[in-house]
C-alpha atoms as a PDB file:
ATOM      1  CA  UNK A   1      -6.610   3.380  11.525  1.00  0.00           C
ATOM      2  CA  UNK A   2      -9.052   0.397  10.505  1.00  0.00           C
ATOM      3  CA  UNK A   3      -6.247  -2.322  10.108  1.00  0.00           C
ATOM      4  CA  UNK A   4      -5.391  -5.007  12.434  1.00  0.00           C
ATOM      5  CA  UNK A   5      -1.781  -5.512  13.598  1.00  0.00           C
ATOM      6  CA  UNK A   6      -1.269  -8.730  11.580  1.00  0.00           C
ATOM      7  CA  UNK A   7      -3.045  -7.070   8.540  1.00  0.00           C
ATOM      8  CA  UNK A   8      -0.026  -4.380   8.465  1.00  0.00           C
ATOM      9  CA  UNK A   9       2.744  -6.994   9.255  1.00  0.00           C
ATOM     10  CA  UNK A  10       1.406  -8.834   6.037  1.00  0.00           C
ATOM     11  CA  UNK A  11       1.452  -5.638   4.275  1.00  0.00           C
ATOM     12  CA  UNK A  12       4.892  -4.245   5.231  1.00  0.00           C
ATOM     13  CA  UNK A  13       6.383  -8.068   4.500  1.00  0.00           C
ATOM     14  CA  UNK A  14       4.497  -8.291   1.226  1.00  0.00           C
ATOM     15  CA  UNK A  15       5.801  -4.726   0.611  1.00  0.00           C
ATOM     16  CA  UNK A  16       9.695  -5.230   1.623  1.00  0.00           C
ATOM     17  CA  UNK A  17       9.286  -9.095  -0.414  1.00  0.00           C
ATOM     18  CA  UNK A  18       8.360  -7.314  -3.628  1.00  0.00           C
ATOM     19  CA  UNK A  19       9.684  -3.662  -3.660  1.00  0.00           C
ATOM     20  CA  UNK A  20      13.297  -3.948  -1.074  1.00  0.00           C
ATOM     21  CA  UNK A  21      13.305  -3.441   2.573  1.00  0.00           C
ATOM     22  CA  UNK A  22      13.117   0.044   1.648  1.00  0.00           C
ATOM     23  CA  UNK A  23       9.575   0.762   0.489  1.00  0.00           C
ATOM     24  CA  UNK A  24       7.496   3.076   2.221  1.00  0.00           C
ATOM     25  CA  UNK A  25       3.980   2.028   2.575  1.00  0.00           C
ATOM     26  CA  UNK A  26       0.907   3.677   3.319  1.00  0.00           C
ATOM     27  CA  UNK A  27      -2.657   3.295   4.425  1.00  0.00           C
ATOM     28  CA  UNK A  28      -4.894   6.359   2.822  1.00  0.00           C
ATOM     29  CA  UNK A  29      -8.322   6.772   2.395  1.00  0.00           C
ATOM     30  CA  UNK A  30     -11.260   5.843   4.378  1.00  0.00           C
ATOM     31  CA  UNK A  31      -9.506   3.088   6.596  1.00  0.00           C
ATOM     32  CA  UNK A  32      -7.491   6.110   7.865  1.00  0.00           C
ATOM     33  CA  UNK A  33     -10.791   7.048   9.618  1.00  0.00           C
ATOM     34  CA  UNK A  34     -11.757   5.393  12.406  1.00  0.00           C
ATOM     35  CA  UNK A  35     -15.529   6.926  12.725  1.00  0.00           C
ATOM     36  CA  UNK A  36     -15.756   5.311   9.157  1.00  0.00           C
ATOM     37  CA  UNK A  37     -17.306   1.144   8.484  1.00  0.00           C
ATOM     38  CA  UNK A  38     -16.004  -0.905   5.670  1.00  0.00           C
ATOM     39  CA  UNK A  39     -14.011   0.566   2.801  1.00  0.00           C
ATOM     40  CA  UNK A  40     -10.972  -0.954   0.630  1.00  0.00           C
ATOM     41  CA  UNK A  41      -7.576  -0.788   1.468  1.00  0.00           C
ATOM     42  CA  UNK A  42      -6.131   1.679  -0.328  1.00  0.00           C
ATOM     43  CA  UNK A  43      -2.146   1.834   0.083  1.00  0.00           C
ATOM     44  CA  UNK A  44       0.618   4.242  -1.342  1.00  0.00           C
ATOM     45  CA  UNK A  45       3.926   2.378  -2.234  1.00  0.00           C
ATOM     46  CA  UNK A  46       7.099   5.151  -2.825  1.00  0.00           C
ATOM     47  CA  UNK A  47       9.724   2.477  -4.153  1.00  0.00           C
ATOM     48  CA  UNK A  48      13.182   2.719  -5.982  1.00  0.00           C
ATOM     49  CA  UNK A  49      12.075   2.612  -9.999  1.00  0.00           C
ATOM     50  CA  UNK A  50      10.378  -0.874 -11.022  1.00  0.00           C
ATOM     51  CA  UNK A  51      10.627  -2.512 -14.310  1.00  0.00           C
ATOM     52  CA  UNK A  52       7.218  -3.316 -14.745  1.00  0.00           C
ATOM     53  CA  UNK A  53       4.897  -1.750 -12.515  1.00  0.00           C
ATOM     54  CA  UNK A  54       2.226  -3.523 -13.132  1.00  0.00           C
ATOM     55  CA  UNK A  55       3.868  -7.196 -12.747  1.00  0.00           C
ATOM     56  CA  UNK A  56       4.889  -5.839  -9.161  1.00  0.00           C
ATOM     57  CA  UNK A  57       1.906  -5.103  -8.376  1.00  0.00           C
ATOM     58  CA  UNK A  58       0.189  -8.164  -9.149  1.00  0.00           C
ATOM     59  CA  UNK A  59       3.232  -9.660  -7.017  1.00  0.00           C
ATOM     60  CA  UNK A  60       2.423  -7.720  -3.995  1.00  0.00           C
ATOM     61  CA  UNK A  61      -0.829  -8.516  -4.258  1.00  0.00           C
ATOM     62  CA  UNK A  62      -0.449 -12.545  -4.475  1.00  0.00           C
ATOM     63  CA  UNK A  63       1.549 -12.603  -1.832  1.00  0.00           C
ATOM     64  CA  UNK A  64      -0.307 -10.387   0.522  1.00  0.00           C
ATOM     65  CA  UNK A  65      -3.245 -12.679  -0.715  1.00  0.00           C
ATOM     66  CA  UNK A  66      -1.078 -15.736   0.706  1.00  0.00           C
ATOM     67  CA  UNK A  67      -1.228 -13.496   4.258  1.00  0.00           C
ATOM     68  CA  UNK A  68      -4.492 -12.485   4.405  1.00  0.00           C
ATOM     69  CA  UNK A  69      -8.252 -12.762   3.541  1.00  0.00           C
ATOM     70  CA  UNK A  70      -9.279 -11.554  -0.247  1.00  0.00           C
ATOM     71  CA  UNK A  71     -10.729  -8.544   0.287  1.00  0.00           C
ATOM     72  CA  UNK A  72     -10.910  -5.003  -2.344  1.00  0.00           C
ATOM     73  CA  UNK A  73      -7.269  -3.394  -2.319  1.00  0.00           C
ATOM     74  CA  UNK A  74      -5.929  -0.509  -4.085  1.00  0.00           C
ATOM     75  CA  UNK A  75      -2.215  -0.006  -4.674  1.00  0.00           C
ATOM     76  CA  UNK A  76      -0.682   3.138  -5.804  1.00  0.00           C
ATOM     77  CA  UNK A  77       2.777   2.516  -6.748  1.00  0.00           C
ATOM     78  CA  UNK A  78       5.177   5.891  -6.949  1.00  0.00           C
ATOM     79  CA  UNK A  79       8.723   5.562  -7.927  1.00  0.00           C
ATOM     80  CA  UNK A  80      11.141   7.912  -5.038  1.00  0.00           C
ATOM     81  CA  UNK A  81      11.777  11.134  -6.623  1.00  0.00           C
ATOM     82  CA  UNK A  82       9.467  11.525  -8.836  1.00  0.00           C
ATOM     83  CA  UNK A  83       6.768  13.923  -8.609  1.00  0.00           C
ATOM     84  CA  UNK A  84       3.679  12.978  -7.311  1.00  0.00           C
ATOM     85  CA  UNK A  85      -0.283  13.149  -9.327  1.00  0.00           C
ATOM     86  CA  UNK A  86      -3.609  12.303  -8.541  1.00  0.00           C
ATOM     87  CA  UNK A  87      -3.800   9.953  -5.393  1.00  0.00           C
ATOM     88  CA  UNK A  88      -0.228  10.170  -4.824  1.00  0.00           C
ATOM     89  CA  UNK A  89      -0.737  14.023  -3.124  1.00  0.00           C
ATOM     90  CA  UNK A  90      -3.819  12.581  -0.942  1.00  0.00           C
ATOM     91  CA  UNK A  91      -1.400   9.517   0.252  1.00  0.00           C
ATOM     92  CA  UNK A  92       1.090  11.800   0.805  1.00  0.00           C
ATOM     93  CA  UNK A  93      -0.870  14.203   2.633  1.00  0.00           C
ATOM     94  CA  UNK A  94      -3.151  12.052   4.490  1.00  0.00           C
ATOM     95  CA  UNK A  95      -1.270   8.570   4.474  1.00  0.00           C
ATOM     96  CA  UNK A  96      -0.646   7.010   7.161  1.00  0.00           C
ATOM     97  CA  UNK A  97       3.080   5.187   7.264  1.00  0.00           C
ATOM     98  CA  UNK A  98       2.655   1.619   8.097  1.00  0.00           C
END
């Protein structure tokens, strides 16, 4: 996994700040790889249902901003229970839990 320690502890805080300590995030993609350079960070958030999805998001992301450097990330937000499309499967499948 291509993330530095205080890279995920800004993640899981930004995570359990804006979605309840009981989010589950996780790191998919290419920074699952360690043979791999570069990359965004593309994470996997399975939350309780959100009222606006998108607001939250932005959320995370400014205060994950406040944590670390500006760099490309993706955030896949699914809501627990529900069932699960597109890049949800892959995170599921290949995601690492942070």
């Amino acid at each position: 996994m291509r993330l530095q320690p205080a890279d995920i502890d800004a993640i899981k805080a930004a995570a359990a700040e804006t979605f309840g300590a009981d989010a589950v995030v996780r790191l998919f993609g290419s920074r699952v790889d360690d043979t791999l350079r570069g990359g965004d960070i593309d994470l996997h958030v399975e939350t309780d249902p959100v009222t606006d999805e998108w607001h939250a998001r932005d959320a995370f992301l400014d205060r994950l901003f406040t944590q670390i450097e500006r760099q490309k990330v993706d955030v896949v937000i699914t809501q627990r229970g529900g069932t699960p499309r597109g890049f949800e499967r892959i995170a599921y499948r290949d995601g690492i839990v942070l």
